[in-house]
Protein backbone atom coordinates (compact mmCIF):
# COMPACT_ATOMS: atom_id res chain seq x y z
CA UNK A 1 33.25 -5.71 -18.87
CA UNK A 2 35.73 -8.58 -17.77
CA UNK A 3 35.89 -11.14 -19.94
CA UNK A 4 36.12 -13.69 -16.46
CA UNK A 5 33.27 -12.02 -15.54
CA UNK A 6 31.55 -13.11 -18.61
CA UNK A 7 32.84 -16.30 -19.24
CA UNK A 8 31.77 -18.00 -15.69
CA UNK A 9 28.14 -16.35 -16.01
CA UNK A 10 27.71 -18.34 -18.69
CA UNK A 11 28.50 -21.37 -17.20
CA UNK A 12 26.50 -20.62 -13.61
CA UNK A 13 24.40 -22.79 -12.64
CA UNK A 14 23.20 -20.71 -9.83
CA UNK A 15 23.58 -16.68 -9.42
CA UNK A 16 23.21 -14.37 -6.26
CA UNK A 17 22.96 -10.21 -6.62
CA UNK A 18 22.87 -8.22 -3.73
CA UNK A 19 21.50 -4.80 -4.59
CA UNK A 20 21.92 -1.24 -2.60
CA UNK A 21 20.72 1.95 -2.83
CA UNK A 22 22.78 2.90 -5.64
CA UNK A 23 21.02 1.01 -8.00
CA UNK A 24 17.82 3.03 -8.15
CA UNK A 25 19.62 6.13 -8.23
CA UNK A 26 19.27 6.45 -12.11
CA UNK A 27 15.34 6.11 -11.09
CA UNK A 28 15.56 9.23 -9.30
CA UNK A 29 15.82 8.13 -5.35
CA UNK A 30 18.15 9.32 -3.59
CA UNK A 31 20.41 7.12 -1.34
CA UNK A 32 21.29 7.27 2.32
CA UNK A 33 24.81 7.78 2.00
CA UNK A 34 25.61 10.27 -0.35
CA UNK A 35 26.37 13.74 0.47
CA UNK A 36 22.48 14.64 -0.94
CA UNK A 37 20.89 11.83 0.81
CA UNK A 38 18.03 11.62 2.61
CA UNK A 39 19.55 11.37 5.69
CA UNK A 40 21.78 14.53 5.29
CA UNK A 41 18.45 16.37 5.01
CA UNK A 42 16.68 15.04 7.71
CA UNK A 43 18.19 13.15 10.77
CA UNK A 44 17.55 9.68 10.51
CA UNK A 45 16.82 8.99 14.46
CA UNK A 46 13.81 10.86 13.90
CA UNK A 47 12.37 9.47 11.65
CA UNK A 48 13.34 5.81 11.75
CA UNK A 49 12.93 4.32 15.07
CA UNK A 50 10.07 3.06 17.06
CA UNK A 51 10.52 5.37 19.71
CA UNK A 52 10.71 8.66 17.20
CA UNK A 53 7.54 6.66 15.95
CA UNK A 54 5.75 6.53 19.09
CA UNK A 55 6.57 10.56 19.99
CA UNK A 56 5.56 12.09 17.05
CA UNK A 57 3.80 9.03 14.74
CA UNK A 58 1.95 11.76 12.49
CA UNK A 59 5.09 13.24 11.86
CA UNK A 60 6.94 9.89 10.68
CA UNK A 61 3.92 8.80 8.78
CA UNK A 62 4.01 12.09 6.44
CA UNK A 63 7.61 11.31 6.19
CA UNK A 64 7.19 7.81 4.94
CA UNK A 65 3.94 8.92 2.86
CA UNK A 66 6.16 11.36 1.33
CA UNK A 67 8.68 8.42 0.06
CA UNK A 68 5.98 6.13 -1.14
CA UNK A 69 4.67 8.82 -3.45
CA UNK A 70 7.95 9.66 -4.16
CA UNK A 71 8.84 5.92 -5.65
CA UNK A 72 5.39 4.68 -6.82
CA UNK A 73 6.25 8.16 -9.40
CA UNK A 74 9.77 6.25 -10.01
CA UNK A 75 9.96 3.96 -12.26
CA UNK A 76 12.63 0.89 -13.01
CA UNK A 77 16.07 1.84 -14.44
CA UNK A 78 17.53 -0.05 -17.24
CA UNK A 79 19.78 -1.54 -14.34
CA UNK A 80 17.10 -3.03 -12.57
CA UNK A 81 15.56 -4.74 -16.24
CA UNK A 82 18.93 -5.96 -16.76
CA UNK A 83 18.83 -7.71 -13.79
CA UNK A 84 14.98 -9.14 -14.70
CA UNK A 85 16.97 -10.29 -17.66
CA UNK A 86 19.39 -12.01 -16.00
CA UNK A 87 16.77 -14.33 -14.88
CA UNK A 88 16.17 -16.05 -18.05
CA UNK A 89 19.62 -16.74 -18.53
CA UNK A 90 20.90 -18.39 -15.38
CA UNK A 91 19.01 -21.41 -14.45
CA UNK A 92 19.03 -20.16 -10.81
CA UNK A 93 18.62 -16.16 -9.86
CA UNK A 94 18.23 -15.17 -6.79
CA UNK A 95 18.15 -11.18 -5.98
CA UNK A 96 18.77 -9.67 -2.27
CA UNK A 97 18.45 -6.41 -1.78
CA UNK A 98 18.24 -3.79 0.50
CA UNK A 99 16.02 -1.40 -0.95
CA UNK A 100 12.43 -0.94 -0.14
CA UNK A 101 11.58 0.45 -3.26
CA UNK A 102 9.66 -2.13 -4.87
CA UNK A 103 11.72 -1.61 -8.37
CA UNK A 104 13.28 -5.01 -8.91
CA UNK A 105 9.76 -6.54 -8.76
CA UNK A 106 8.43 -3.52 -10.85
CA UNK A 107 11.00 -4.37 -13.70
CA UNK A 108 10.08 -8.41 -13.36
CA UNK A 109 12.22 -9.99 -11.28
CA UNK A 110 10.48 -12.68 -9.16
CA UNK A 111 12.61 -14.00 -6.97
CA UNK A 112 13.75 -11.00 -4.46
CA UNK A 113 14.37 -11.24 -1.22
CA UNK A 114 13.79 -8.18 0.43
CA UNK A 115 15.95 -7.54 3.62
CA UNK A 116 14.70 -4.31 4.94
CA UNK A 117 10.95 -4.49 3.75
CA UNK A 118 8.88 -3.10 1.19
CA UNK A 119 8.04 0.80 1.59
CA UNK A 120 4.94 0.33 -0.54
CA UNK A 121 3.07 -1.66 2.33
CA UNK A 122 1.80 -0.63 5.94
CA UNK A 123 0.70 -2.10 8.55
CA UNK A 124 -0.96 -2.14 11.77
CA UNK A 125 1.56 -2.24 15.08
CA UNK A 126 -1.40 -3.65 17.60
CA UNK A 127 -2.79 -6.24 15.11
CA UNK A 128 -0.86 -6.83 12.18
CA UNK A 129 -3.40 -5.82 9.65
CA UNK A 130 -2.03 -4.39 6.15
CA UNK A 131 -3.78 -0.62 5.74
CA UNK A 132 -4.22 0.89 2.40
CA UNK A 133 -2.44 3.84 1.85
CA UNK A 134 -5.62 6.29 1.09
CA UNK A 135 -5.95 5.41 4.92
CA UNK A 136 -2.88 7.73 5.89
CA UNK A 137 -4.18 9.98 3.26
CA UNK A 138 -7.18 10.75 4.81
CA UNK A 139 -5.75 10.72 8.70
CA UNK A 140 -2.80 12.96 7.35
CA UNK A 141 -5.15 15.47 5.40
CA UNK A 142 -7.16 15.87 8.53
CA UNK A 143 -4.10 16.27 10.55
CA UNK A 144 -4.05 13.79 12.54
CA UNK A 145 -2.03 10.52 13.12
CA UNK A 146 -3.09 7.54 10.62
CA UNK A 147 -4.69 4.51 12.69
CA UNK A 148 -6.00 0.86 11.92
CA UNK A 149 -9.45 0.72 10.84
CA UNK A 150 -9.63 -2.29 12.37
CA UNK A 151 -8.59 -1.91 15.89
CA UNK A 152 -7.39 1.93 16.07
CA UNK A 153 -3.52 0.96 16.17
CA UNK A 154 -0.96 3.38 14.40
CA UNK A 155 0.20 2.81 11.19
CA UNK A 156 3.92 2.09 10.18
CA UNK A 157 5.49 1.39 7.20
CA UNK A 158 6.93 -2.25 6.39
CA UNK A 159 10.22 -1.29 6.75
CA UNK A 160 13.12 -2.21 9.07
CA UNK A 161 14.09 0.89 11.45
CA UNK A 162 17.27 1.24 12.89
CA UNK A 163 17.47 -1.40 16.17
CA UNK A 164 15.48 -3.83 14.65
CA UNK A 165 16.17 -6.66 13.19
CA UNK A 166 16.21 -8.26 9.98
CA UNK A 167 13.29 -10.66 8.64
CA UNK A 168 15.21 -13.68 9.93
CA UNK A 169 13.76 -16.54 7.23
CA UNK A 170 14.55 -13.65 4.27
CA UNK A 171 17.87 -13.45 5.53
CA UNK A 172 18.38 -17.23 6.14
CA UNK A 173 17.36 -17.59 2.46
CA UNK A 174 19.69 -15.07 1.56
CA UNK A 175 22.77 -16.79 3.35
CA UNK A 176 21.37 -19.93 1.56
CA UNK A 177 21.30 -18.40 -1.86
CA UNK A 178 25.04 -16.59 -1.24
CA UNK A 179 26.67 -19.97 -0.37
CA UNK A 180 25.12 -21.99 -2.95
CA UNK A 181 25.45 -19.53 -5.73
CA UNK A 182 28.59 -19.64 -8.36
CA UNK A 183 28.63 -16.41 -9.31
CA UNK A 184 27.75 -13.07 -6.45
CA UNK A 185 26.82 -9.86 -7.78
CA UNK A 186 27.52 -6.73 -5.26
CA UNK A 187 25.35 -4.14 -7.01
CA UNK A 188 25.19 -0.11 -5.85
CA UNK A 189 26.00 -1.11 -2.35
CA UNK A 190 28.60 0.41 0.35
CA UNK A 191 29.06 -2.83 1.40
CA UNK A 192 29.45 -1.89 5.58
CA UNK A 193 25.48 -2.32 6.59
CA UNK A 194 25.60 -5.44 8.39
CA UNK A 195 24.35 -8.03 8.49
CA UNK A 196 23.84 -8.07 5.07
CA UNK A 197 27.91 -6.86 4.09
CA UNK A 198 28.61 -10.37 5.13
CA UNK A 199 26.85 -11.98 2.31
CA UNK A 200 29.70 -11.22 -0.31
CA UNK A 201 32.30 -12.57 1.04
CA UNK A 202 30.33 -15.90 2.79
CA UNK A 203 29.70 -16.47 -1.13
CA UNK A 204 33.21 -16.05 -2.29
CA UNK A 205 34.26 -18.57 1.41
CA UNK A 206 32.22 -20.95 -0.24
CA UNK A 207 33.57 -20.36 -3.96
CA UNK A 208 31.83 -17.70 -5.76
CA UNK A 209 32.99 -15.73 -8.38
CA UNK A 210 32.85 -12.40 -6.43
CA UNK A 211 32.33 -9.19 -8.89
CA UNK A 212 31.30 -5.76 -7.47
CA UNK A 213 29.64 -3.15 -9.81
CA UNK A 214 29.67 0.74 -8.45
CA UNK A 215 30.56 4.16 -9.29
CA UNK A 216 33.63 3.98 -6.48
CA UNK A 217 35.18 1.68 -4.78
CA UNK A 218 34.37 0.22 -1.50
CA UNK A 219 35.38 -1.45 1.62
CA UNK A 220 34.59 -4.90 -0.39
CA UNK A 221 36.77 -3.63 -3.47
CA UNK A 222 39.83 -5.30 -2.38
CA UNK A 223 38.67 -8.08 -2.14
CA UNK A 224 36.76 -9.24 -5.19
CA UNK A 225 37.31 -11.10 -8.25
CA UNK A 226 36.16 -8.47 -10.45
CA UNK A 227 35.41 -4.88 -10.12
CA UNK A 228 33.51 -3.09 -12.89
CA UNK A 229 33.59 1.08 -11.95
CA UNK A 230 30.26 2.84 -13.32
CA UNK A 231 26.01 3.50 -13.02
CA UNK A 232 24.31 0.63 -12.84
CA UNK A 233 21.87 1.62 -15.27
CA UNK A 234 24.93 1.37 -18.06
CA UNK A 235 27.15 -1.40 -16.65
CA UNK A 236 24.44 -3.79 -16.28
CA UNK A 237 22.76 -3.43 -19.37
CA UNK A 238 26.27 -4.04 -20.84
CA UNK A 239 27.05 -7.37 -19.13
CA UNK A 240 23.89 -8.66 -20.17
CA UNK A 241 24.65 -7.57 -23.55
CA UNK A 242 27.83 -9.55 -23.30
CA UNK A 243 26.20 -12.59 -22.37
């Protein structure tokens, strides 16, 4: 751990940590990116977009059914507590990430701003309505596409696909929380999903210390003021440790 790293933490007033995939990898989810991603098994296009959605929606709801069960059996990683902990040392903590997992919340942190939704919820596309998930269960046992029990609308999960676009108030807040914030955290990210590989470096524009923790380095690497190379589910634990 860098002992800059350390030594301005403790004297924030006001931290930011943007969080990728990489962080929940110790929980047992795979990421997008790596070579035994998701995506590598399964193309992406279709299975996250509307119009995929709208083709085949029984199809993409099994997919995404498949992925809730998957993380609601995953549990927090000693990363993700680490950065609960963080909270109650920094007067100000504000985590953005881009995970849909539902983790950081999971290990009590309660200030996330999530940019790309929350897998665990679904809702209805004609009226908005959030549907339980034992009301896919039943649609998908009986083979047959999941509506609203409302108003008969599919069922999607609260996720952002690919051509849509981000929450626009989360990611307001999140520019807001970048720019104001002394110290940014770049967490198990690749750093080159926009909009949200901007956030970094609008923090370190407006004079945060910028540290980046992953196993490799990244397209943001050369440009940070500390890089600490390892899992987030040891790293972390150890800066918090330090503090």
């Amino acid at each position: 751990m860098t002992n800059a790293l350390v030594d301005v933490l403790r004297s924030a007033d006001a931290v930011a940590v943007l969080t990728g995939a990489g962080i929940s990898a110790a929980s047992g989810i795979s990421t997008f990116r790596d070579p035994d991603g998701l995506w590598e098994q399964f193309s992406a296009q279709e299975l996250a977009n509307v119009d995929a959605f709208l083709q085949n929606p029984e199809r993409v709801q099994q997919w995404y059914r498949h992925r809730q069960q998957v993380v609601h059996e995953a549990g927090p990683n000693a990363g993700h507590r680490a950065l609960a902990a963080l909270e109650s040392i920094v007067p100000t903590c504000t985590l953005i990430t881009q995970n849909v997992d539902n983790l950081h919340q999971e290990a009590g942190s309660t200030h996330v701003l999530e940019l790309h939704g929350n897998l665990q919820r679904n809702y209805c596309i004609d009226c908005g309505h959030e549907v339980a998930p034992a009301v896919l269960d039943d649609a998908l046992a009986a083979e047959a596409p999941a509506q609203c029990p409302q108003c008969g609308g599919l069922i999607r999960p609260d996720v952002v696909w690919f051509g849509e676009r981000l929450p626009m108030e989360t990611f307001e807040a999140a520019q807001a929380a970048a720019q104001s914030a002394d110290v940014f955290l770049s967490v198990g990210t690749s750093a080159e999903v926009a909009p949200a590989s901007h956030l970094p470096l609008q923090a370190q524009k407006h004079g945060a210390f910028l540290a980046e923790f992953n196993t490799g380095e990244t397209v943001l690497t050369p440009h940070v003021d500390a890089f600490v190379q390892g899992p987030a589910d040891e790293t972390l634990p150890a800066l918090i440790d330090a503090l």
